[in-house]
Protein backbone atom coordinates (compact mmCIF):
# COMPACT_ATOMS: atom_id res chain seq x y z
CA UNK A 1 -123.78 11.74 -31.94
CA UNK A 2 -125.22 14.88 -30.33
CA UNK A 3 -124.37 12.51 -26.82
CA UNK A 4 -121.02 12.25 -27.66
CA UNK A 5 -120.30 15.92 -28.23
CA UNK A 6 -121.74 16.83 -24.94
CA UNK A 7 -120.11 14.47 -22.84
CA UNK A 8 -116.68 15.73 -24.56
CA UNK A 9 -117.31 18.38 -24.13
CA UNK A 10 -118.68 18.11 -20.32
CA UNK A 11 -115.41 16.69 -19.08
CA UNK A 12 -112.48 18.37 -20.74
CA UNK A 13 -109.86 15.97 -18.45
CA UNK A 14 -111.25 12.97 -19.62
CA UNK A 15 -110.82 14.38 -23.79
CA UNK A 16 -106.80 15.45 -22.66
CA UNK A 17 -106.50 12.23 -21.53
CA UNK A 18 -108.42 10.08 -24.52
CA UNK A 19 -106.69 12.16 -26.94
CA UNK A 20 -102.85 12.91 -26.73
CA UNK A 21 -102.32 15.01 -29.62
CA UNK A 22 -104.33 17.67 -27.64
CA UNK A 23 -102.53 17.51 -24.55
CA UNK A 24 -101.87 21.17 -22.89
CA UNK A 25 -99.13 23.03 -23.52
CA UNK A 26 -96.30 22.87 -20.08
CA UNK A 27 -96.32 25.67 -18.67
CA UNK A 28 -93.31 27.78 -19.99
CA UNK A 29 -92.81 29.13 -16.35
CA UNK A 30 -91.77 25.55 -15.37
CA UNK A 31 -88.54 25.38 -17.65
CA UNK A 32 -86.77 28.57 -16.16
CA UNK A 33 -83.64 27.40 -13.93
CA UNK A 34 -81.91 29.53 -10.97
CA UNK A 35 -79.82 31.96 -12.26
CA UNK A 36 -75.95 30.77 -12.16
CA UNK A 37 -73.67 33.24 -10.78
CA UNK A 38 -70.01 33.48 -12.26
CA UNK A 39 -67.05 32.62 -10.54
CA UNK A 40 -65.69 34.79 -8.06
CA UNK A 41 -63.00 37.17 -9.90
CA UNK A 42 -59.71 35.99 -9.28
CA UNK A 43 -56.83 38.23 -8.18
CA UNK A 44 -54.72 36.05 -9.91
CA UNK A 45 -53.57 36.17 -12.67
CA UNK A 46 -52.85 39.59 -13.27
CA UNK A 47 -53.99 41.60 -15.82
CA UNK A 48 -51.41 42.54 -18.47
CA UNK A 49 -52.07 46.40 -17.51
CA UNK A 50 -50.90 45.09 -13.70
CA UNK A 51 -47.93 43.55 -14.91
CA UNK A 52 -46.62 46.47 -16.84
CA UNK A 53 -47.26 48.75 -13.66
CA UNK A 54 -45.10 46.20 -11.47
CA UNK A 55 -42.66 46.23 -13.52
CA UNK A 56 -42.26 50.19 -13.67
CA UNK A 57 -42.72 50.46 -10.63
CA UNK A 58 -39.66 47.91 -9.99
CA UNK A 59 -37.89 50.05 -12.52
CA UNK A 60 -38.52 53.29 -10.66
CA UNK A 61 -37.62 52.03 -7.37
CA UNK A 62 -34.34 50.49 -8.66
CA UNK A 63 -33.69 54.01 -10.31
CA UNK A 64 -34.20 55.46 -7.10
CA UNK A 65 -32.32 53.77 -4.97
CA UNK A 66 -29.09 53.93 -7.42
CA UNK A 67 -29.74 57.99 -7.68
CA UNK A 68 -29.66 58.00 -4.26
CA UNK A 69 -26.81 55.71 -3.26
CA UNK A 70 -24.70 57.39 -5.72
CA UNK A 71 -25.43 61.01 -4.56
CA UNK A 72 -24.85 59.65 -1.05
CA UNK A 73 -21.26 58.19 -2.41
CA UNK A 74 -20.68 62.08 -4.24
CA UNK A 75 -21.03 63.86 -1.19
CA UNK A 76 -18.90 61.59 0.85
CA UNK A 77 -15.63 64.20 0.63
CA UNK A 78 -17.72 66.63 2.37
CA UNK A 79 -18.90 64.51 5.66
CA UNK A 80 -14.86 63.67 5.10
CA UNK A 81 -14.08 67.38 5.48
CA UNK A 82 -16.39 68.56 7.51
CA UNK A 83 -15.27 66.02 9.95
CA UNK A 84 -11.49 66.76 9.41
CA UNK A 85 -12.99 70.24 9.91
CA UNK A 86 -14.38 69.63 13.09
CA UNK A 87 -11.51 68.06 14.23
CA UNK A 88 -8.71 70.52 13.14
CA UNK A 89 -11.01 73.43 14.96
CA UNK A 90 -10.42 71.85 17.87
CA UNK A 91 -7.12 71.91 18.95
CA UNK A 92 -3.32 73.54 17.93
CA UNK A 93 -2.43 76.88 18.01
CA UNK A 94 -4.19 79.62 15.34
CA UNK A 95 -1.51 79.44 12.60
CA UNK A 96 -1.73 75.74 13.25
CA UNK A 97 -5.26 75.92 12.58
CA UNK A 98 -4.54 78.23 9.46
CA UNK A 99 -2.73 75.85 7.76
CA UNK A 100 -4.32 72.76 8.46
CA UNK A 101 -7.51 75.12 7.24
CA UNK A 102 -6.37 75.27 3.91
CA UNK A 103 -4.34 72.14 2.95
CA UNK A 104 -7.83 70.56 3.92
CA UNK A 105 -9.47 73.39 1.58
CA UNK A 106 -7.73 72.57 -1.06
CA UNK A 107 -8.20 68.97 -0.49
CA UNK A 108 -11.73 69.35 -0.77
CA UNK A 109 -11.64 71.62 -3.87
CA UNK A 110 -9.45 69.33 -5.37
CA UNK A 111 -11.78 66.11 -4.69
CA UNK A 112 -14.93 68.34 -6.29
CA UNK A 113 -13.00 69.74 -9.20
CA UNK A 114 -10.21 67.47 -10.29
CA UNK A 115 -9.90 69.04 -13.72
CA UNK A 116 -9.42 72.36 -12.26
CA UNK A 117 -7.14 71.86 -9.90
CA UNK A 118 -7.85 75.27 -7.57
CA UNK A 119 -5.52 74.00 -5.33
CA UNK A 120 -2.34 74.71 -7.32
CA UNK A 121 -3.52 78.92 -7.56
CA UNK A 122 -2.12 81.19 -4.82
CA UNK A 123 -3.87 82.04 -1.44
CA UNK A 124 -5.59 84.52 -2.67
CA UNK A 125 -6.75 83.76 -6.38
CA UNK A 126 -8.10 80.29 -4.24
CA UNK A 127 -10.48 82.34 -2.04
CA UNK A 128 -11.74 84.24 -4.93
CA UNK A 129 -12.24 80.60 -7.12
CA UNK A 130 -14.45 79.57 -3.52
CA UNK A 131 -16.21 83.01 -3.74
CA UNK A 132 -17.25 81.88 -7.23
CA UNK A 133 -17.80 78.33 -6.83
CA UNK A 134 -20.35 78.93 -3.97
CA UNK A 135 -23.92 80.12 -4.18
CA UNK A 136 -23.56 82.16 -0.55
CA UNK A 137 -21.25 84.75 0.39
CA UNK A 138 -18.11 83.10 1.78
CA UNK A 139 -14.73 84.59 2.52
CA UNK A 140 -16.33 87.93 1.95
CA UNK A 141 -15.01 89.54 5.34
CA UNK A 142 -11.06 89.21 5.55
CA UNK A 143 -9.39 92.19 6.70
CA UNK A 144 -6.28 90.26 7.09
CA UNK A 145 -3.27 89.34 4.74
CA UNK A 146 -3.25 85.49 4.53
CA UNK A 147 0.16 84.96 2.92
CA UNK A 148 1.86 86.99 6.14
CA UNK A 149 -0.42 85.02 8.22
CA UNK A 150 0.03 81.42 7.22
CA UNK A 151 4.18 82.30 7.22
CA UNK A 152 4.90 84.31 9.95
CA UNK A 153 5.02 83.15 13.45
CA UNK A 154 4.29 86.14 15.66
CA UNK A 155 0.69 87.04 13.79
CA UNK A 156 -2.45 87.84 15.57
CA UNK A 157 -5.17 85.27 13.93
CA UNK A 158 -7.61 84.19 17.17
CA UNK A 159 -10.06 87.04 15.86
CA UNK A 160 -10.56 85.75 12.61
CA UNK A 161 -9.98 81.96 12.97
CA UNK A 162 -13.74 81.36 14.15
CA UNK A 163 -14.97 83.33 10.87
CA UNK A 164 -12.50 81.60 8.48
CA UNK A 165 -13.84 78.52 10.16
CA UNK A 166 -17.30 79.11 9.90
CA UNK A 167 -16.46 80.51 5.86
CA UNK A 168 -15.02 77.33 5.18
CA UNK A 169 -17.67 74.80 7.02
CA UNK A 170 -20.49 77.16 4.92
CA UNK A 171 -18.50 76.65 1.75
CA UNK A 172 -17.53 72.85 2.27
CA UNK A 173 -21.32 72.05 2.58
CA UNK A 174 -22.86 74.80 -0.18
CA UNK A 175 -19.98 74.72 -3.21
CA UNK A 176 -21.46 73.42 -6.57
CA UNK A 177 -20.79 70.58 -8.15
CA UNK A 178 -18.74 70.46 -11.18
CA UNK A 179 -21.33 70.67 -13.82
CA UNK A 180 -22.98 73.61 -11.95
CA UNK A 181 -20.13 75.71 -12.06
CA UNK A 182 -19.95 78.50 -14.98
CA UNK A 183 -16.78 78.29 -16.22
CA UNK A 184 -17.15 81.30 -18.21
CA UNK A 185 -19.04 83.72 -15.61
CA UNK A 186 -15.54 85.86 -14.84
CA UNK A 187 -14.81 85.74 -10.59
């Protein structure tokens, strides 16, 4: 028996092969695998949180461009006027000018404030209803009486066309808007 023992133990292959109950343990190294990378992220599809900031951004944009379409429709009366403006600077005598001046005045003022209706008040309670309804000083400078002017037909007016001009170009582009004017604030 002792012969046995020390040829077992003299060859240990020979005992892992005679015996398979004692076989080695496999090496634990030899069952890892590659590490699997996950798929590429995918820009599509969205996120939820993406959606929602599309879709107020749409929102905005569409709010935008309807603000700005319809303030570009409010102020169409003044390119109107300030064209007619132009136009009615450029030729016809002064009391010509006058009057075409402020029918086209009180065409404007009636297009900004149609419940008002400034354009039914005299000559001079109208200039005082622009001197209110305008932020800058308009008007301010008359040393002249309009209601001889605009019916009389041998009054000087070439001095003070180009300022009444230049009053009423300042005031067609600067008057407020309906909702900005205080009603109550006396003139």
């Amino acid at each position: 028996m002792g012969t046995l023992l020390t040829e077992a133990t003299a060859n240990p292959l020979t005992e892992a092969t005679a015996n398979p109950l004692t076989k080695a343990a496999p090496n634990p190294l030899d069952q890892l695998r590659d590490i699997h990378l996950p798929e590429p992220i995918s820009w599509w599809p969205l996120a939820p949180g993406w959606w929602i900031l599309i879709l107020t951004g749409c929102a905005l944009l569409a709010w935008l461009v309807r603000f700005l379409y319809r303030r570009h429709n409010a102020r169409l009366y003044r390119r109107q006027a300030q064209k007619q403006l132009q136009a009615l600077q450029q030729g016809g005598n002064s009391q010509q000018q006058l009057r075409g001046l402020f029918e086209l005045l009180k065409q404007t003022a009636h297009s900004a404030y149609p419940n008002l209706q400034p354009g039914s008040q005299s000559i001079m309670a109208f200039i005082g209803f622009m001197q209110c309804s305008c932020d800058k000083p308009v008007f301010d400078n008359l040393n002249l009486d309009l209601d001889l002017a605009l019916y009389s037909s041998g009054s000087q007016l070439s001095d003070q066309t180009d300022q009444l001009f230049a009053d009423a170009s300042r005031w067609i582009k600067l008057h407020l808007p309906q909702h900005k004017l205080e009603l109550d604030k006396p003139c």
